[in-house]
C-alpha atoms as a PDB file:
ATOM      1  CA  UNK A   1       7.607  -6.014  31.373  1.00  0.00           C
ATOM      2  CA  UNK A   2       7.895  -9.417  32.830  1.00  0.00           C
ATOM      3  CA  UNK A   3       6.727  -9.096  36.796  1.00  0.00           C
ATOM      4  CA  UNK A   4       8.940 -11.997  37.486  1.00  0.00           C
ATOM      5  CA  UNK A   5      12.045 -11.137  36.745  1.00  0.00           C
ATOM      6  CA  UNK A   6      14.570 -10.492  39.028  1.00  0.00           C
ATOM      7  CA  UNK A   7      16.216  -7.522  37.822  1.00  0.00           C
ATOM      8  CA  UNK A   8      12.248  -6.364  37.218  1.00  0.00           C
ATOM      9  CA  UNK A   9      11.464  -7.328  40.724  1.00  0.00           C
ATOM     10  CA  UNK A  10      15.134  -5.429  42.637  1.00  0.00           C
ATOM     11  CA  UNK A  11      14.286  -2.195  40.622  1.00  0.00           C
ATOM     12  CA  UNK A  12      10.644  -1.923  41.712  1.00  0.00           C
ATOM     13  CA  UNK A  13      12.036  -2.636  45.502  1.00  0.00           C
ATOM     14  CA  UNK A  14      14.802   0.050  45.262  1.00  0.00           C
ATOM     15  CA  UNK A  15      12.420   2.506  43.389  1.00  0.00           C
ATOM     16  CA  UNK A  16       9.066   1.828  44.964  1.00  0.00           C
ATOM     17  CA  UNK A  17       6.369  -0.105  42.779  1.00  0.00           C
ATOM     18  CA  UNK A  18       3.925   3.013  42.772  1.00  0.00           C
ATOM     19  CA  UNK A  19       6.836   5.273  41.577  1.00  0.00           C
ATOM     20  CA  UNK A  20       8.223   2.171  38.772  1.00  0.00           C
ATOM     21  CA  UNK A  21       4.589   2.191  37.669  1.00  0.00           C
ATOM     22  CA  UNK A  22       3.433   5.244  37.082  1.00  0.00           C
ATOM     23  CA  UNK A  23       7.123   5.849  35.301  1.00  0.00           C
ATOM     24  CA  UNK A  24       5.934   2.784  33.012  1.00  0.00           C
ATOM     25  CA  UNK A  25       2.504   4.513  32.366  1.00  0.00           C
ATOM     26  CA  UNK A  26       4.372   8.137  31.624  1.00  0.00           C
ATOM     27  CA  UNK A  27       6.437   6.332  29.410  1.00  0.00           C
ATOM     28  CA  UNK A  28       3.455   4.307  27.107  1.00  0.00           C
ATOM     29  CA  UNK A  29       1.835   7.588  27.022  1.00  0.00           C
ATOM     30  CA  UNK A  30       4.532   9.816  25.535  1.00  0.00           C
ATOM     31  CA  UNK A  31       5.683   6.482  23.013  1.00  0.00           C
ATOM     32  CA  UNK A  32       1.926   7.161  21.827  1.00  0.00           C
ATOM     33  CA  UNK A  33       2.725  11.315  21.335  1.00  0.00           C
ATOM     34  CA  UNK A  34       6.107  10.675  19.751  1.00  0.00           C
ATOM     35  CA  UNK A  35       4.676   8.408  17.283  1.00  0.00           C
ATOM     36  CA  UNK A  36       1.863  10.182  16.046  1.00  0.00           C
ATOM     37  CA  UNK A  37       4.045  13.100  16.051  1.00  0.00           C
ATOM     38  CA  UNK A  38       1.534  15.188  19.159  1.00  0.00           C
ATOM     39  CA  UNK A  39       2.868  16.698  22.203  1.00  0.00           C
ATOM     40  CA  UNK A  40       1.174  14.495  24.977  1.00  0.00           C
ATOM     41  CA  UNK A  41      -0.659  11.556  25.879  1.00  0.00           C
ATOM     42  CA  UNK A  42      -2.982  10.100  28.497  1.00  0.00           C
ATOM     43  CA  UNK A  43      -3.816   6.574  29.387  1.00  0.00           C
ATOM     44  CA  UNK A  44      -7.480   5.687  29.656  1.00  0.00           C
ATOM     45  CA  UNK A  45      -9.350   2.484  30.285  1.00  0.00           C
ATOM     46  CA  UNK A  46     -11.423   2.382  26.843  1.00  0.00           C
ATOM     47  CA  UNK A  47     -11.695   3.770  24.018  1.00  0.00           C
ATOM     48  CA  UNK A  48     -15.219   5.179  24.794  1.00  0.00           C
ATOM     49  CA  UNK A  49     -13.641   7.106  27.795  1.00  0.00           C
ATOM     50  CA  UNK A  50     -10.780   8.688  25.154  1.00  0.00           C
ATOM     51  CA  UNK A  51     -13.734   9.749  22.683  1.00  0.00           C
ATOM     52  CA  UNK A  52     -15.791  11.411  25.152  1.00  0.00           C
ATOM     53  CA  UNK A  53     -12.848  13.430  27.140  1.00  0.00           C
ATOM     54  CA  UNK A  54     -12.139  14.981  23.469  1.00  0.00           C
ATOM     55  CA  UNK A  55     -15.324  15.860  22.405  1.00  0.00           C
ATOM     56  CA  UNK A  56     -15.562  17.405  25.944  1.00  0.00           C
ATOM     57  CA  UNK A  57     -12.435  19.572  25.560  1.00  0.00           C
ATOM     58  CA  UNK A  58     -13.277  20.139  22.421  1.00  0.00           C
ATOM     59  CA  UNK A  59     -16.313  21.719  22.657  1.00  0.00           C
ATOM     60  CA  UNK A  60     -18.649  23.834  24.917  1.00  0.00           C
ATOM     61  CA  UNK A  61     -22.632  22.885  25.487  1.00  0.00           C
ATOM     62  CA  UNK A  62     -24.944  24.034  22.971  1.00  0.00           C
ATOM     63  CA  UNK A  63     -21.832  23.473  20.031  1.00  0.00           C
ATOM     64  CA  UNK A  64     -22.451  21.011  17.342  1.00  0.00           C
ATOM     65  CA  UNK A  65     -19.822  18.064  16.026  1.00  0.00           C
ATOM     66  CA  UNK A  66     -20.191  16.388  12.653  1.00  0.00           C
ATOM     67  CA  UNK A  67     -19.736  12.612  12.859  1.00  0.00           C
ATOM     68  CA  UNK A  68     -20.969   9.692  10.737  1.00  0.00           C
ATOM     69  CA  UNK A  69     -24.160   8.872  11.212  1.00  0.00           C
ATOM     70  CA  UNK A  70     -23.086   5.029  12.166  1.00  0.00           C
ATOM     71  CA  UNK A  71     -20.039   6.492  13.762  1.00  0.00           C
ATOM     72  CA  UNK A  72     -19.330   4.916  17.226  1.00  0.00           C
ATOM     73  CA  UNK A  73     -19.245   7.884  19.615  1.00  0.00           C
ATOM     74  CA  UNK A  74     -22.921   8.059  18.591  1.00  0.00           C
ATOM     75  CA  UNK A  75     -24.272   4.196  18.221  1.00  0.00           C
ATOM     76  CA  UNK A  76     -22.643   2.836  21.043  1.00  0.00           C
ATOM     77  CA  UNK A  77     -20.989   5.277  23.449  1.00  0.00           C
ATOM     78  CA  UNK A  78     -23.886   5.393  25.908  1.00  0.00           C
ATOM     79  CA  UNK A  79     -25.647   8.754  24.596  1.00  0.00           C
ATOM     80  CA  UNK A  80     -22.417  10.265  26.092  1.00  0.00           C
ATOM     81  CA  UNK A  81     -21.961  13.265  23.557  1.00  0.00           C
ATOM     82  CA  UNK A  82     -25.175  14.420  25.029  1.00  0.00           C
ATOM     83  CA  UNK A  83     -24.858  13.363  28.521  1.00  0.00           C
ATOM     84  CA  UNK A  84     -21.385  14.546  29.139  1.00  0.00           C
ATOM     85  CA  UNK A  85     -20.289  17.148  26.866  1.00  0.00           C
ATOM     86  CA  UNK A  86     -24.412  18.842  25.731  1.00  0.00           C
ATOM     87  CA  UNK A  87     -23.738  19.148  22.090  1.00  0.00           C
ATOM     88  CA  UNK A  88     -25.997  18.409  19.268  1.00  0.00           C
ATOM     89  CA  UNK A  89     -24.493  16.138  16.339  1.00  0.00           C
ATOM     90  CA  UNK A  90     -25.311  16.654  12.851  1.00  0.00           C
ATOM     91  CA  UNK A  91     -25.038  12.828  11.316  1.00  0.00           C
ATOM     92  CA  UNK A  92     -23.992  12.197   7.455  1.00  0.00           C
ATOM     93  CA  UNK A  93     -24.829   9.611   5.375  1.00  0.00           C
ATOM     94  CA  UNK A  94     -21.058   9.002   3.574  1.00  0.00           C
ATOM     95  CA  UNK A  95     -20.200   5.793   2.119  1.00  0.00           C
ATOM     96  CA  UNK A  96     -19.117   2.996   4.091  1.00  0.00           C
ATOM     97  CA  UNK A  97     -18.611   4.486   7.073  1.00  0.00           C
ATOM     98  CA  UNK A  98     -16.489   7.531   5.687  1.00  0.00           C
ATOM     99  CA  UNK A  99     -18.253  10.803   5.376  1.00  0.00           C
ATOM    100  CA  UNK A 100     -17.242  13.110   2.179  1.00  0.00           C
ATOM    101  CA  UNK A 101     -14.370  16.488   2.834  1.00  0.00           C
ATOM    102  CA  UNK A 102     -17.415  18.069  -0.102  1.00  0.00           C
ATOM    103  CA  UNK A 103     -20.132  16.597   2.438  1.00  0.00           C
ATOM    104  CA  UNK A 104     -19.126  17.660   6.071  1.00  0.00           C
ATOM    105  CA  UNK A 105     -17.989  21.209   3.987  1.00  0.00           C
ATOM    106  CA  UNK A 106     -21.654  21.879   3.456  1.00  0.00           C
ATOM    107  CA  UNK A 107     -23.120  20.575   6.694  1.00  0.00           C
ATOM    108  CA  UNK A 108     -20.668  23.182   9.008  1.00  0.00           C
ATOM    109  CA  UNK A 109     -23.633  25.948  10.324  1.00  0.00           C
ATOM    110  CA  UNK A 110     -23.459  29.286   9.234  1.00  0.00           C
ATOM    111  CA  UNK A 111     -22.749  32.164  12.039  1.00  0.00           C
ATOM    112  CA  UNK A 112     -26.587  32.542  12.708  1.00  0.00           C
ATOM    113  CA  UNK A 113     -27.549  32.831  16.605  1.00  0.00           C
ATOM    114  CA  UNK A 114     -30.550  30.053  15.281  1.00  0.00           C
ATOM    115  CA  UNK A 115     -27.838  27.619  14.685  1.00  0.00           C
ATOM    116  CA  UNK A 116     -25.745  25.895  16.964  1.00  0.00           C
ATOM    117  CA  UNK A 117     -21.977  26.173  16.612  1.00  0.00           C
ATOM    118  CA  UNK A 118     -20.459  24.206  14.527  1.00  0.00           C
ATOM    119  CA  UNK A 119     -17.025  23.261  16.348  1.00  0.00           C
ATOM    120  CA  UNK A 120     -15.846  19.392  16.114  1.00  0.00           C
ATOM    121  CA  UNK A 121     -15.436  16.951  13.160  1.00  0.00           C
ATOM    122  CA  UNK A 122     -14.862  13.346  14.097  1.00  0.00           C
ATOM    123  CA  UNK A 123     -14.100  10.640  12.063  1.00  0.00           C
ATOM    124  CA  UNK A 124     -13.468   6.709  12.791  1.00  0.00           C
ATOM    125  CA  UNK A 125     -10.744   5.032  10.518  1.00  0.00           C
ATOM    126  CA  UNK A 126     -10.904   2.019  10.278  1.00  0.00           C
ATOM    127  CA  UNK A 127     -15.100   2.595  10.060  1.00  0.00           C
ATOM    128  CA  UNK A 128     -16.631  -0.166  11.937  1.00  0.00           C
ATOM    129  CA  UNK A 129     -20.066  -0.190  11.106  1.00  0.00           C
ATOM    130  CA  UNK A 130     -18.911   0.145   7.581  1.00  0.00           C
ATOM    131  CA  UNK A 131     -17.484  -2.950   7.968  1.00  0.00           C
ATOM    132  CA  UNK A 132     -14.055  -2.132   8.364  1.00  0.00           C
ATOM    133  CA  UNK A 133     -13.725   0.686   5.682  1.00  0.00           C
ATOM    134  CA  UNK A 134     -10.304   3.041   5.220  1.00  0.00           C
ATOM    135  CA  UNK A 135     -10.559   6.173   4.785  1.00  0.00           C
ATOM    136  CA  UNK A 136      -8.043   7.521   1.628  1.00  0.00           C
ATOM    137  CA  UNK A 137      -5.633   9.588   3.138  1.00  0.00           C
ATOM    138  CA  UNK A 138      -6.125  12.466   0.582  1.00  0.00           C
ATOM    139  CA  UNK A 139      -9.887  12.494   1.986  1.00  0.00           C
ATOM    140  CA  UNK A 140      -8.345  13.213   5.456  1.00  0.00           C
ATOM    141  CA  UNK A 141      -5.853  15.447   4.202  1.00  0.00           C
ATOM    142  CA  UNK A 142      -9.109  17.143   2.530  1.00  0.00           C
ATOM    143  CA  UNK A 143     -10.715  17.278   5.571  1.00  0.00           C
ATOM    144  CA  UNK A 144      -8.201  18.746   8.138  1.00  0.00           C
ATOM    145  CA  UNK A 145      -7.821  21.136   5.389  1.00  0.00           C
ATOM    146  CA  UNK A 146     -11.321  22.192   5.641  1.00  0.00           C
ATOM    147  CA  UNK A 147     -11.364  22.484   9.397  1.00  0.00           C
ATOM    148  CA  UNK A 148      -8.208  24.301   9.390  1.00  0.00           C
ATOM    149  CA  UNK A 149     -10.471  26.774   7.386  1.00  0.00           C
ATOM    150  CA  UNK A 150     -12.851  27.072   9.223  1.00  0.00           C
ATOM    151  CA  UNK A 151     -11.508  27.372  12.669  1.00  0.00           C
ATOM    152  CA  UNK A 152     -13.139  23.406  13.927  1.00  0.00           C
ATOM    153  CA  UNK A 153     -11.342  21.021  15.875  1.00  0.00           C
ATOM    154  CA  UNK A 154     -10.434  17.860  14.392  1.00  0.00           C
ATOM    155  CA  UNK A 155     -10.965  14.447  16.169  1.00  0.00           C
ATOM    156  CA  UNK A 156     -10.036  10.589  15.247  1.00  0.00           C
ATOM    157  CA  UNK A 157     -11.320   7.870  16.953  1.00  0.00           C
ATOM    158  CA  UNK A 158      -8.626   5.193  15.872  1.00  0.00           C
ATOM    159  CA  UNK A 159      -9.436   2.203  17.723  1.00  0.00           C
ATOM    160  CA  UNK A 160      -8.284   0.354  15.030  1.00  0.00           C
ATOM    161  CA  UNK A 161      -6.129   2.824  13.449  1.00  0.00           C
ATOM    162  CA  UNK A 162      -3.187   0.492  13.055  1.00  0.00           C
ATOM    163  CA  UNK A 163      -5.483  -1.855  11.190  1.00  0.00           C
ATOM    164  CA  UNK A 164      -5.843   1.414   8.674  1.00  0.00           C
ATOM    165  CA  UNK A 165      -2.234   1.702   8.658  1.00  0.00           C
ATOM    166  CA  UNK A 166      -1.215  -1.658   7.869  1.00  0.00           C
ATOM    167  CA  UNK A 167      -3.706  -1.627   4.733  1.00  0.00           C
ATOM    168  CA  UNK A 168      -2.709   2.558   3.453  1.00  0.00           C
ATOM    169  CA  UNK A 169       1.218   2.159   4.292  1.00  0.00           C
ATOM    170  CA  UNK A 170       1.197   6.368   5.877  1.00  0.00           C
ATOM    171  CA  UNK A 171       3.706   6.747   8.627  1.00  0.00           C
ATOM    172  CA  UNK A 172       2.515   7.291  12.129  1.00  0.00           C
ATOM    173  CA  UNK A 173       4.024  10.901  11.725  1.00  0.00           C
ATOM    174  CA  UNK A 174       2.469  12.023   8.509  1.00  0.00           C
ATOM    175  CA  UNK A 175      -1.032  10.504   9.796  1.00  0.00           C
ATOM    176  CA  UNK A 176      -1.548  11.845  13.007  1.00  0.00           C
ATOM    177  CA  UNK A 177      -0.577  15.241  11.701  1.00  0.00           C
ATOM    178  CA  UNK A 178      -3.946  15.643  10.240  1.00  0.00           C
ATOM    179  CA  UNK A 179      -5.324  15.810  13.163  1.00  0.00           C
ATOM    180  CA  UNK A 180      -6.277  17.613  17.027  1.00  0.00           C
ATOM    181  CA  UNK A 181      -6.641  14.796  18.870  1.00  0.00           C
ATOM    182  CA  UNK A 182      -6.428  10.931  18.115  1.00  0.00           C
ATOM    183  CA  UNK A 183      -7.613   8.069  20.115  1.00  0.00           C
ATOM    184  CA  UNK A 184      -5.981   4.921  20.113  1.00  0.00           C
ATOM    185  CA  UNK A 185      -7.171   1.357  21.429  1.00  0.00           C
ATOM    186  CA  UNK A 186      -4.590  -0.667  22.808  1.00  0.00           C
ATOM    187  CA  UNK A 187      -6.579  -3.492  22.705  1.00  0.00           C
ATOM    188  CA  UNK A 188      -7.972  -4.081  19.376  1.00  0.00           C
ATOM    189  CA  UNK A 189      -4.920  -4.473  16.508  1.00  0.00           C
ATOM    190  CA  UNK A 190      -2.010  -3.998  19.393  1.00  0.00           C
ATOM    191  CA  UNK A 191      -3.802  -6.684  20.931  1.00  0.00           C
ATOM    192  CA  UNK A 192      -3.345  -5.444  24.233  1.00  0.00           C
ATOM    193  CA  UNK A 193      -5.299  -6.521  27.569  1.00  0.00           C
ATOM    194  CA  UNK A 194      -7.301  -3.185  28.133  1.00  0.00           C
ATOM    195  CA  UNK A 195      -6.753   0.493  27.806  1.00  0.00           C
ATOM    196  CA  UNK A 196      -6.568   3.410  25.147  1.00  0.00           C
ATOM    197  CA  UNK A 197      -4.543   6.615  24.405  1.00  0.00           C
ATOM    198  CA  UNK A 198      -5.839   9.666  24.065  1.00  0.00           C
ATOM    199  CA  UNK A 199      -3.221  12.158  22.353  1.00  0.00           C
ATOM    200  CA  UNK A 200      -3.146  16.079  21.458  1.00  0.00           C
ATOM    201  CA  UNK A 201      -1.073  19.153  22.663  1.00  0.00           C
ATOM    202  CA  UNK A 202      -0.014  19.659  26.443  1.00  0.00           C
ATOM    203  CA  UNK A 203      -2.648  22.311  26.462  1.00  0.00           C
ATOM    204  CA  UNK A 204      -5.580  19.672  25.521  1.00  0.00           C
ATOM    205  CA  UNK A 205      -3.688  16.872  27.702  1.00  0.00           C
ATOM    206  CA  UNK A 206      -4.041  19.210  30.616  1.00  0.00           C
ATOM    207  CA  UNK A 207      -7.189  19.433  30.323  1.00  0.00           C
ATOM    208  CA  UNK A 208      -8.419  16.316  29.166  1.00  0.00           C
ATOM    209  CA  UNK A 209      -6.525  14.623  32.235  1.00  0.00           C
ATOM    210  CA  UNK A 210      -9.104  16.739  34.800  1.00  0.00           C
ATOM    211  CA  UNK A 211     -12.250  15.358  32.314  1.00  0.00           C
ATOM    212  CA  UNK A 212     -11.131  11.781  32.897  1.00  0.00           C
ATOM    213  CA  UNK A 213     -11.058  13.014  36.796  1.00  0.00           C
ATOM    214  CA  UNK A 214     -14.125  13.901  36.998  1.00  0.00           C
ATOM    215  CA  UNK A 215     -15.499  11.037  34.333  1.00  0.00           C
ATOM    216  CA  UNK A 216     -14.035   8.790  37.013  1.00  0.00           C
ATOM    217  CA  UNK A 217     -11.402   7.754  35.141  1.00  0.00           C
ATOM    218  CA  UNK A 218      -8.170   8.187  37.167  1.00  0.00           C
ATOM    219  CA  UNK A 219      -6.135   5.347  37.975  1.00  0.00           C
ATOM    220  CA  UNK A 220      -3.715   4.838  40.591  1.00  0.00           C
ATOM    221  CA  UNK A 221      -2.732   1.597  39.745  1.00  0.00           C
ATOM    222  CA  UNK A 222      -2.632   2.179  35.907  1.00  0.00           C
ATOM    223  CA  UNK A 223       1.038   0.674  35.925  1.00  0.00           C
ATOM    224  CA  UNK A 224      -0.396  -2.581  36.974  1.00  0.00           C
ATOM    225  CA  UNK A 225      -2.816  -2.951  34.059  1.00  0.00           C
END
């Protein structure tokens, strides 16, 4: 939306800019649930803030997520997963990047009180400390499969998910329905200024939207960005 142009410019001074705005920020965040084929979405300023909310709705303190041991909500997220949500991570070795449906199968903890609970399995297509690997779709399928199963949560962080897309040619719709909650950066392949989506059911919306509260990430002027 061009800020300079006049029929731009009468609507915001009929409507209100903070009303026009926030209408424009509503709208980017449901484009982002229709097309991954989710319920909801919510605007955050980086991609980091979008991991961390899910992992925090996702889980309870004392739990236990399975991520890549070079994944980025580990190497470079601050310590966050620890931090904010209190969960232990169990890393795997993979390939590239990509961690193994056989692999994370065998690394979910039994139900024995000397184990935490295994609850969260995150994954980062493209991989970028694997130097930009894809994952193969039947892996992912393979995967949601497995934590359909056994009652986990599945996570995505996609910052460059459309990268992935591009290369494996799956629709937005048959992607995202792998998975529980997907973040997207807006400003990596979309090539957008700043910001990420964070997308899931109403239910996990809902409550992701009080996490980026209290994370200080709520934005008044979000329509501005």
């Amino acid at each position: 939306f061009n800020m300079n142009n006049l029929h731009f410019r009468k609507k915001m001074n009929k409507m209100g800019v903070s009303t026009l705005l926030t209408d424009f920020i509503n709208a980017l965040q449901q484009l982002g649930a229709d097309m991954f084929g989710m319920e909801a979405g919510l605007y955050c300023t980086s991609g980091t803030q979008t991991n961390q909310i899910a992992i925090n709705v996702h889980t309870d303190p004392g739990d236990e997520i399975i991520c890549h041991e070079e994944a980025h909500i580990y190497r470079y997220e601050g310590g966050g997963i620890a931090r904010n949500s209190q969960v232990s991570t169990r890393f795997l070795r993979g390939n590239s990047g990509r961690m193994n449906p056989n692999e994370i199968e065998e690394n979910i903890n039994p139900d024995n009180l000397h184990y935490p609970v295994t609850t969260l399995v995150s994954i980062e297509d493209t991989a970028n400390r694997g130097g930009g690997t894809i994952y193969d779709f039947n892996d992912i399928k393979s995967i949601s499969e497995i934590c359909k199963k056994n009652n986990l949560k599945f996570h995505l962080d996609g910052a460059r998910v459309f990268n992935a897309l591009a290369v494996n040619g799956i629709s937005t719709q048959e992607y995202g329905s792998q998975f529980d909650s997907i973040s997207i950066c807006l400003s990596k392949g979309l090539g957008a200024p700043v910001g990420s989506l964070l997308l899931g059911t109403k239910d996990f919306i809902h409550k992701a939207r009080r996490v980026r509260k209290y994370l200080g990430g709520g934005m008044r002027q979000a329509g501005i960005i």
